[in-house]
Protein backbone atom coordinates (compact mmCIF):
# COMPACT_ATOMS: atom_id res chain seq x y z
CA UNK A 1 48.94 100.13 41.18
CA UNK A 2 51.16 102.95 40.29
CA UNK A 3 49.40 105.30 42.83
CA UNK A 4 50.44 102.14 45.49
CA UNK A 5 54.12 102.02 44.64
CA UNK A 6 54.45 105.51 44.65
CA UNK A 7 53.25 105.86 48.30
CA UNK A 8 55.59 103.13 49.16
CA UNK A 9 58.64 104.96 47.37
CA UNK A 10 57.09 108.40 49.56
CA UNK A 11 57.11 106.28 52.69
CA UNK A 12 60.33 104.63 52.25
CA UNK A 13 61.97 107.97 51.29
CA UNK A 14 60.08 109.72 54.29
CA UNK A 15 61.63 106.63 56.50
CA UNK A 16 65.29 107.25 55.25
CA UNK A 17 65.03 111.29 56.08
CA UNK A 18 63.75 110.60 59.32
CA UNK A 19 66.28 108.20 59.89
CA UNK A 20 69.03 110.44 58.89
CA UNK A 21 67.26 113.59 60.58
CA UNK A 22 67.47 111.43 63.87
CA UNK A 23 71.61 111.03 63.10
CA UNK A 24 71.48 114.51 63.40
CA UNK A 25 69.73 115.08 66.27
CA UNK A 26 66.25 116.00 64.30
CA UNK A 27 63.01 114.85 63.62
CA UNK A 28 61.05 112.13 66.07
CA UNK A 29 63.49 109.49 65.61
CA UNK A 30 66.24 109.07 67.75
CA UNK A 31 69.13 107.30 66.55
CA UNK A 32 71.37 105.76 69.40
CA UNK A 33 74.51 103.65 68.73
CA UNK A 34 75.86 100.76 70.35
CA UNK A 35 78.41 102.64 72.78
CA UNK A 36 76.17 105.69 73.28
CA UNK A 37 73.78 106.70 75.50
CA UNK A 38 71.33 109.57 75.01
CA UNK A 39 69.38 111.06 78.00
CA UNK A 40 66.30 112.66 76.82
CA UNK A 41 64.69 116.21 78.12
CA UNK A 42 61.33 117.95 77.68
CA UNK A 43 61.64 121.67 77.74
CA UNK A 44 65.58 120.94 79.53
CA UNK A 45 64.14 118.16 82.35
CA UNK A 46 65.63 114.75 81.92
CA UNK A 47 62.53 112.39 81.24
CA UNK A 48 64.43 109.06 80.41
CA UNK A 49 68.10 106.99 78.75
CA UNK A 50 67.70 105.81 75.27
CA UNK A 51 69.22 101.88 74.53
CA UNK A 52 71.39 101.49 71.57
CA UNK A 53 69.31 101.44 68.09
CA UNK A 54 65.87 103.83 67.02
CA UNK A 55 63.48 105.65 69.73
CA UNK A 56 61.03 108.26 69.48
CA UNK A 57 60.55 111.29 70.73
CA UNK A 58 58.48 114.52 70.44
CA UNK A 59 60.16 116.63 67.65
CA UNK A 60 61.10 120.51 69.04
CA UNK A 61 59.62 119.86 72.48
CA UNK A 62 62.30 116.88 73.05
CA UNK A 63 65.54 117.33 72.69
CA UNK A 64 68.49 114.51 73.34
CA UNK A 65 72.03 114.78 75.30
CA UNK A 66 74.59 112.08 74.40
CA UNK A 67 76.66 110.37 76.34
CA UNK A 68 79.81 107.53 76.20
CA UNK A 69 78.14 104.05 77.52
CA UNK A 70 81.45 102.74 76.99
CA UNK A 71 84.34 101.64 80.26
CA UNK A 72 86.64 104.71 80.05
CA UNK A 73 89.98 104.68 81.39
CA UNK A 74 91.88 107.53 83.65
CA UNK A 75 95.28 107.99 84.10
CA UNK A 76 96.19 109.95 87.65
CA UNK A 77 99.34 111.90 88.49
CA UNK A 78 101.91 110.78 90.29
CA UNK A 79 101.43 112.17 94.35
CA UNK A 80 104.12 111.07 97.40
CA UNK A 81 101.91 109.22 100.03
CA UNK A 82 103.58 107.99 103.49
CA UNK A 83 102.82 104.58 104.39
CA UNK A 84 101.59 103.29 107.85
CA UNK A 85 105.48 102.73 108.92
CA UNK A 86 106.54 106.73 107.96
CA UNK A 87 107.87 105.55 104.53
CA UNK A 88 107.54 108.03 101.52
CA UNK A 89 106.08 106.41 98.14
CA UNK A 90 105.60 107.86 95.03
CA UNK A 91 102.26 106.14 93.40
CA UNK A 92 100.51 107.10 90.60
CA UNK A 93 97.39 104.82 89.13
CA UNK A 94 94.45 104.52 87.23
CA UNK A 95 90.51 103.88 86.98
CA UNK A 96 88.52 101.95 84.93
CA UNK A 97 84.95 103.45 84.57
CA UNK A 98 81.76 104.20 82.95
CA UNK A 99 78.75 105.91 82.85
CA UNK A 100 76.37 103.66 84.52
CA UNK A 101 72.64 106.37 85.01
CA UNK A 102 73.27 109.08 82.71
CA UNK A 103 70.70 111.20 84.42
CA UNK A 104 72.08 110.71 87.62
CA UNK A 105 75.41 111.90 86.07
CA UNK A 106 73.48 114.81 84.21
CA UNK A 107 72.15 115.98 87.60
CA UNK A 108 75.65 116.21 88.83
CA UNK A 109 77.73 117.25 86.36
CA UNK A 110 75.12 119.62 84.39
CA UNK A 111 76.20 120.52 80.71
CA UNK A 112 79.43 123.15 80.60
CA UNK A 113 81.39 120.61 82.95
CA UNK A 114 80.75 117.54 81.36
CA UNK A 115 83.49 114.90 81.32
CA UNK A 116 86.39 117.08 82.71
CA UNK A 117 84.20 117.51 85.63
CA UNK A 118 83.40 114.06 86.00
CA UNK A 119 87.13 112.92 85.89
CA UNK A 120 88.27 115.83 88.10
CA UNK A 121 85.84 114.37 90.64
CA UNK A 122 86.71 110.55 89.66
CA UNK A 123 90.92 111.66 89.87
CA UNK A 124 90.14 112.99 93.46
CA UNK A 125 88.00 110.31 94.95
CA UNK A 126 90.64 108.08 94.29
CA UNK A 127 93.66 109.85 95.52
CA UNK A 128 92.01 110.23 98.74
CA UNK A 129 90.99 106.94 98.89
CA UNK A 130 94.85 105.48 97.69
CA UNK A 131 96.22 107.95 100.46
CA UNK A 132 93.75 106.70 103.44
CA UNK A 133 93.95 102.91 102.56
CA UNK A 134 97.97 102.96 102.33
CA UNK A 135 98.71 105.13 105.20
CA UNK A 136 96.83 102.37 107.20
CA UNK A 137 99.61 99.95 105.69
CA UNK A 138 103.55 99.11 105.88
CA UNK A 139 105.92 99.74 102.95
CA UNK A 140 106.19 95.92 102.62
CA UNK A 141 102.27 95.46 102.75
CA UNK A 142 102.14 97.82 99.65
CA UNK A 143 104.68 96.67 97.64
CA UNK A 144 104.31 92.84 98.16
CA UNK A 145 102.70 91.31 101.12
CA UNK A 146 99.05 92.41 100.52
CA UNK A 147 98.86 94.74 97.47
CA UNK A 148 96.36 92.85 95.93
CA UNK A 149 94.00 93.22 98.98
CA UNK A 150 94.80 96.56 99.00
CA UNK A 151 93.83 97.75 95.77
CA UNK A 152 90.30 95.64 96.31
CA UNK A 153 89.86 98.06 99.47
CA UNK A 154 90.59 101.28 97.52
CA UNK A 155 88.59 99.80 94.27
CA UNK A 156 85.10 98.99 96.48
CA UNK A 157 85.60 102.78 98.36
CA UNK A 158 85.90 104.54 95.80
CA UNK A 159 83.17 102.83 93.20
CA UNK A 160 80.80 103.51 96.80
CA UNK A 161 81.29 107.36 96.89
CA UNK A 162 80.85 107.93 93.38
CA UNK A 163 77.78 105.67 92.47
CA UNK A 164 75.62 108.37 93.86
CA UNK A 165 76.74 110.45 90.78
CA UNK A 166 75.62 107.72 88.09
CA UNK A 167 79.51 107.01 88.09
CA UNK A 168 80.06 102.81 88.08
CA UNK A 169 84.06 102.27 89.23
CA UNK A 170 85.48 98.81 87.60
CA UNK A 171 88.74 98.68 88.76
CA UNK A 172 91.44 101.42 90.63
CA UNK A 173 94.64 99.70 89.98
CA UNK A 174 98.44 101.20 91.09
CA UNK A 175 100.67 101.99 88.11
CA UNK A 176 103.93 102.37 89.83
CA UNK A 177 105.18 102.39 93.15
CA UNK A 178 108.86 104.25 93.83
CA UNK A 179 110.79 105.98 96.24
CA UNK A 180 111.06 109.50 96.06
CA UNK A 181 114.57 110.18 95.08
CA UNK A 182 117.28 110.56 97.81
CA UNK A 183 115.68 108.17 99.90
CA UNK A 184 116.63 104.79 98.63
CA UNK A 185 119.36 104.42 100.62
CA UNK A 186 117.92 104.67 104.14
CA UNK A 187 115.00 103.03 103.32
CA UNK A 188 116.66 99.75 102.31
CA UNK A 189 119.06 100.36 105.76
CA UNK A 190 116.19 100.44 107.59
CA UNK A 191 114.94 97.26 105.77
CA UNK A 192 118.23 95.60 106.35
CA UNK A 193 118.27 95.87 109.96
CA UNK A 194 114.75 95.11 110.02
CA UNK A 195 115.34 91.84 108.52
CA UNK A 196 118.49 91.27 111.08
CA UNK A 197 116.13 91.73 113.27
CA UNK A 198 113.55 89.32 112.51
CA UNK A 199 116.73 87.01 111.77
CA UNK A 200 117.27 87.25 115.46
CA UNK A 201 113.90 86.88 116.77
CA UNK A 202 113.43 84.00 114.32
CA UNK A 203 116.93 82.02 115.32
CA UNK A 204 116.29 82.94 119.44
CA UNK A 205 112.79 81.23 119.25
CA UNK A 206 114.06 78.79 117.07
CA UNK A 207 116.64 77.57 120.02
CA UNK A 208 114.17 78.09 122.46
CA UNK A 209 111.91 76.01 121.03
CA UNK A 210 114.78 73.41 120.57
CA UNK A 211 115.57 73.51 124.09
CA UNK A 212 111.69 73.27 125.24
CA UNK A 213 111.97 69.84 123.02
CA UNK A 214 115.60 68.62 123.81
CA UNK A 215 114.24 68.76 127.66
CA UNK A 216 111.30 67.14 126.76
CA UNK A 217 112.94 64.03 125.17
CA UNK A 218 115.67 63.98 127.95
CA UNK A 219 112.45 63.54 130.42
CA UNK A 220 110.73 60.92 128.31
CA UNK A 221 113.82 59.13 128.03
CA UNK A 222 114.22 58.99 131.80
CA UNK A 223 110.46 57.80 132.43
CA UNK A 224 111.06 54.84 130.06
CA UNK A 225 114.40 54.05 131.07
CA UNK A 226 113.15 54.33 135.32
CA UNK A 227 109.77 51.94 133.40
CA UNK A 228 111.98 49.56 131.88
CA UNK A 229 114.40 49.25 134.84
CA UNK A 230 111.14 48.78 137.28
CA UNK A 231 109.60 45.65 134.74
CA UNK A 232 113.20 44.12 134.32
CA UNK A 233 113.14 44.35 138.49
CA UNK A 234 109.95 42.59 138.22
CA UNK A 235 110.71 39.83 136.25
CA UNK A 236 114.09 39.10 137.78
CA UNK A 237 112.48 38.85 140.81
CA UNK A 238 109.50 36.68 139.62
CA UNK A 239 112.44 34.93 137.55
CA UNK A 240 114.62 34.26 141.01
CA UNK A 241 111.20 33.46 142.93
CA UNK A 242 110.32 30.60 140.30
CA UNK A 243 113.95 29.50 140.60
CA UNK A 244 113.49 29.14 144.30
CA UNK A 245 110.51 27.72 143.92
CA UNK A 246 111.78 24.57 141.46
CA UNK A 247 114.83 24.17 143.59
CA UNK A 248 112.93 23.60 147.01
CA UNK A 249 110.48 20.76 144.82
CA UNK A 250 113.47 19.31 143.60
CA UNK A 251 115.61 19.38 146.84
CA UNK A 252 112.16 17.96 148.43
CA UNK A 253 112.06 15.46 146.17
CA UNK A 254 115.40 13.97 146.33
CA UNK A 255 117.67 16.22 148.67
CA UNK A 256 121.11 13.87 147.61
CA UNK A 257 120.92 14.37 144.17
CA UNK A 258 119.91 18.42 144.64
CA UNK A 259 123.01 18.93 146.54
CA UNK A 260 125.14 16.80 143.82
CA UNK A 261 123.46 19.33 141.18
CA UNK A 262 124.41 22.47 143.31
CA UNK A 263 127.77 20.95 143.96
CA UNK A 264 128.48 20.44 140.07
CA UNK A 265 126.89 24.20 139.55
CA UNK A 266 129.87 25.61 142.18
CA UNK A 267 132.33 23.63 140.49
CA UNK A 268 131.82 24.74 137.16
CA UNK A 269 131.74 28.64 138.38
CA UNK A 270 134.51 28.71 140.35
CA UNK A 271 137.67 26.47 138.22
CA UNK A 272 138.60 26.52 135.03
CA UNK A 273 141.65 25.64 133.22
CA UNK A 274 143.62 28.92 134.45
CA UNK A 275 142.02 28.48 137.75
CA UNK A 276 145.11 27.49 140.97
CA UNK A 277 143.45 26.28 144.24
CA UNK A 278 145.06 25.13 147.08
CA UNK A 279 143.01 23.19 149.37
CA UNK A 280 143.14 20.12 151.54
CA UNK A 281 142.03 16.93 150.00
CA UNK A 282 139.77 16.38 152.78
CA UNK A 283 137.71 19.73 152.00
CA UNK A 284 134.11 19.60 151.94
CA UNK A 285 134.33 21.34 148.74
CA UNK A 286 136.08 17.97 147.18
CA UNK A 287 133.61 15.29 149.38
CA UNK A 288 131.74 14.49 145.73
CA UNK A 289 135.09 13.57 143.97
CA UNK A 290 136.14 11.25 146.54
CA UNK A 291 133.04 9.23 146.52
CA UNK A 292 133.07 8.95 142.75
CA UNK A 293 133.39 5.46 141.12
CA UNK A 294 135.91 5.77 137.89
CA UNK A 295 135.11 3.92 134.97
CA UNK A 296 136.75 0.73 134.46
């Protein structure tokens, strides 16, 4: 029994040693933590990437290379890059990045250059690419109009050049964007008159347009006035053709009493109280009032 617990105390204290041996870089056991990586080489040839927690490896013929597994973050200088419309800006930004195959990064970056190396090569990627993507663009594209699509361009060519060197590229994002000094004040004149300009354009195609619709109404409004006029035509004349047609069946029917009605009709359209007329009592005109019977 005590021969039992003493080999478990040996292998427990064995365990710990090689435990802390592997914190050191000794021993088989390779001790990783959670924002590391560790490539590991036989005789100085990168064989495979160790995972966060314990590994083994083959004590003095392995050795291991750490390296961040954690998004990193770099800070560019500021550079003056002209715009598509000959505009000067001063731009500076940064990168968000990480270590995404460490032995793809090991091949490029070989120990001696290390990080600097990788974040000289990660600072000039991205200048070029902010340079190239916003000389394609106009001063008010950058700063406003389609910045956000702008950044996505320079983000997704720069994480493409550098994944080849186990480099992953999050995010390339533009700190500040500023006219160089001296310059504000013909940059925002030629922005003024740029905007007068649209102004213009704007307000002329604005009354043309009104025109193009002003003529358009005055043309409808003809077609349904000439439309209305030709039905109203219509049905006066259907109107006068019915009246014809009622007074010839009446003035068949009883021709007397048709002329009496038409003789009444001319009398009522022709006096009225102010109305002076000089005639001889004989007059056709008067034949009905002569044959009229008064009332007793």
């Amino acid at each position: 029994m005590r021969r039992l617990l003493l080999g478990l105390l040996l292998l427990a204290a064995l365990a710990t040693g090689l435990v802390a041996a592997g914190n050191f870089g000794l021993g088989p056991v390779v001790i990783t933590r959670e924002d590391q990586q560790k490539v590991i080489l036989f005789l100085s040839r990168a064989q495979r990437v160790t995972s966060p927690g314990a590994s083994l490896r083959w004590p003095f013929l392995e050795t291991e290379l750490p390296y961040e597994r954690r998004w990193l973050y770099l800070n560019t200088k500021a550079d003056t890059i002209p715009t598509g419309d000959g505009e000067q800006l001063t731009v500076d930004n940064y990168a968000i990045w990480r270590i995404q195959d460490a032995i793809a990064f090991r091949r490029t970056f070989p120990e001696g250059m290390g990080m600097q190396a990788a974040e000289t090569a990660i600072d000039r990627a991205v200048r070029d690419d902010v340079r190239e993507v916003l000389g394609r663009h106009t001063l008010e594209q950058v700063l406003d109009a389609q910045r956000a699509e702008i950044m996505r361009e320079i983000t997704q060519r720069t994480r493409a050049k550098l994944e080849a060197f186990g480099i992953e590229i999050a995010d390339v994002r533009i700190n500040r964007t500023e006219l160089p000094p001296g310059t504000e004040g013909s940059v925002y004149a030629r922005m003024k008159t740029e905007r007068e300009r649209l102004g213009r354009k704007s307000r002329a195609e604005g009354e043309e347009r009104a025109r193009r619709i002003r003529a358009e109404a005055d043309r409808d409004a003809r077609v349904i006035v000439a439309n209305a006029e030709r039905d109203a035509e219509i049905a006066r004349g259907l109107g006068d053709a019915e009246a014809a047609r009622i007074y010839g069946e009446a003035y068949a029917t009883d021709p007397d009493f048709y002329e009496f009605m038409r003789s009444l009709e001319a009398y009522r359209k022709s006096i009225d109280e102010k109305t002076t007329l000089v005639l001889s009592p004989e007059a056709e005109f008067f034949r009905f009032f002569e044959s009229a019977t008064p009332r007793k």
